[in-house]
Protein backbone atom coordinates (compact mmCIF):
# COMPACT_ATOMS: atom_id res chain seq x y z
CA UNK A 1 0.00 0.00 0.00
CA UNK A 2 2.88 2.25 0.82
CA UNK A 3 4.11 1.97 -2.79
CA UNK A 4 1.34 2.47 -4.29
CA UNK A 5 0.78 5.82 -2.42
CA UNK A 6 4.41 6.93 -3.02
CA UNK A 7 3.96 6.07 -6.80
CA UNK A 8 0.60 8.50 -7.03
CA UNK A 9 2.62 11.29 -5.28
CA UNK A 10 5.63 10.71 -7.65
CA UNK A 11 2.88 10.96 -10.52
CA UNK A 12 1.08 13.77 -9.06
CA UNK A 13 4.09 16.02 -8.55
CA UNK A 14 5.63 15.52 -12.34
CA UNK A 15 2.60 15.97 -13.20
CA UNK A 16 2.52 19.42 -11.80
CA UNK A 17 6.55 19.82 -12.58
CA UNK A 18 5.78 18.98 -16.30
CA UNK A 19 2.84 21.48 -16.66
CA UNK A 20 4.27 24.57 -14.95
CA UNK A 21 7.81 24.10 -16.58
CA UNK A 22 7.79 25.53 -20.23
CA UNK A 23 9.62 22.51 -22.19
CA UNK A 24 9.38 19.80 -19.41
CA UNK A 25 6.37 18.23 -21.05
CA UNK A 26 7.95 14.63 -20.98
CA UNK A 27 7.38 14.97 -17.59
CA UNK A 28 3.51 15.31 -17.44
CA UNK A 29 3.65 12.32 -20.17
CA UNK A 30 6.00 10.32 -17.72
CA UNK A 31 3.68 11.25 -14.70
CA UNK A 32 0.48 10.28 -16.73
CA UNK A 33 2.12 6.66 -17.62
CA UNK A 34 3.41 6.20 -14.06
CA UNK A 35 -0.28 6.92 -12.75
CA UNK A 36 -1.69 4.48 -15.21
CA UNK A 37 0.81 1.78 -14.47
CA UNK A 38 -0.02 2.55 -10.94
CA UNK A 39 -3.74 1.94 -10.74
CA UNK A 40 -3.14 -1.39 -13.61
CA UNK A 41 -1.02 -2.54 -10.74
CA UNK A 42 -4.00 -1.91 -7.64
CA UNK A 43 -6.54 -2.93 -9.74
CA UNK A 44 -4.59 -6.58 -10.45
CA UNK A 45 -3.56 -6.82 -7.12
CA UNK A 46 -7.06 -6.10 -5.68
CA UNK A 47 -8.90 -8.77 -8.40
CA UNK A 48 -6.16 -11.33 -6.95
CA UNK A 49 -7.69 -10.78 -3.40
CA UNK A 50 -11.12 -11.15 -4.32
CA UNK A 51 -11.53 -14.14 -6.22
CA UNK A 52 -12.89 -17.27 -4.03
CA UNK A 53 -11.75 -20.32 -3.70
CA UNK A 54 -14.00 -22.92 -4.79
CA UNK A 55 -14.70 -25.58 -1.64
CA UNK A 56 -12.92 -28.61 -1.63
């Protein structure tokens, strides 16, 4: 969970570095991909905890 916070943060602020910096706009496209990597990665790990086991 930790990691996943700390990756939305990282996203969030080049996000905000990209957009107020005149020629840093790799940055916002670098923050965009790390957020969507981000919440691929929660929404796997959450569908792995979810699933039942069928009864033996």
């Amino acid at each position: 969970m930790v990691l996943f916070l700390l990756l939305i943060i990282v996203a969030i602020v080049l996000g905000i570095i990209g957009t107020a910096a005149n020629g840093l706009g790799y940055l916002l496209i670098i923050g965009i991909l790390l957020f969507a990597a981000d919440l691929a990665f929660a929404a796997r790990r959450l569908s792995r905890r979810t699933r039942r086991r069928p009864p033996r």
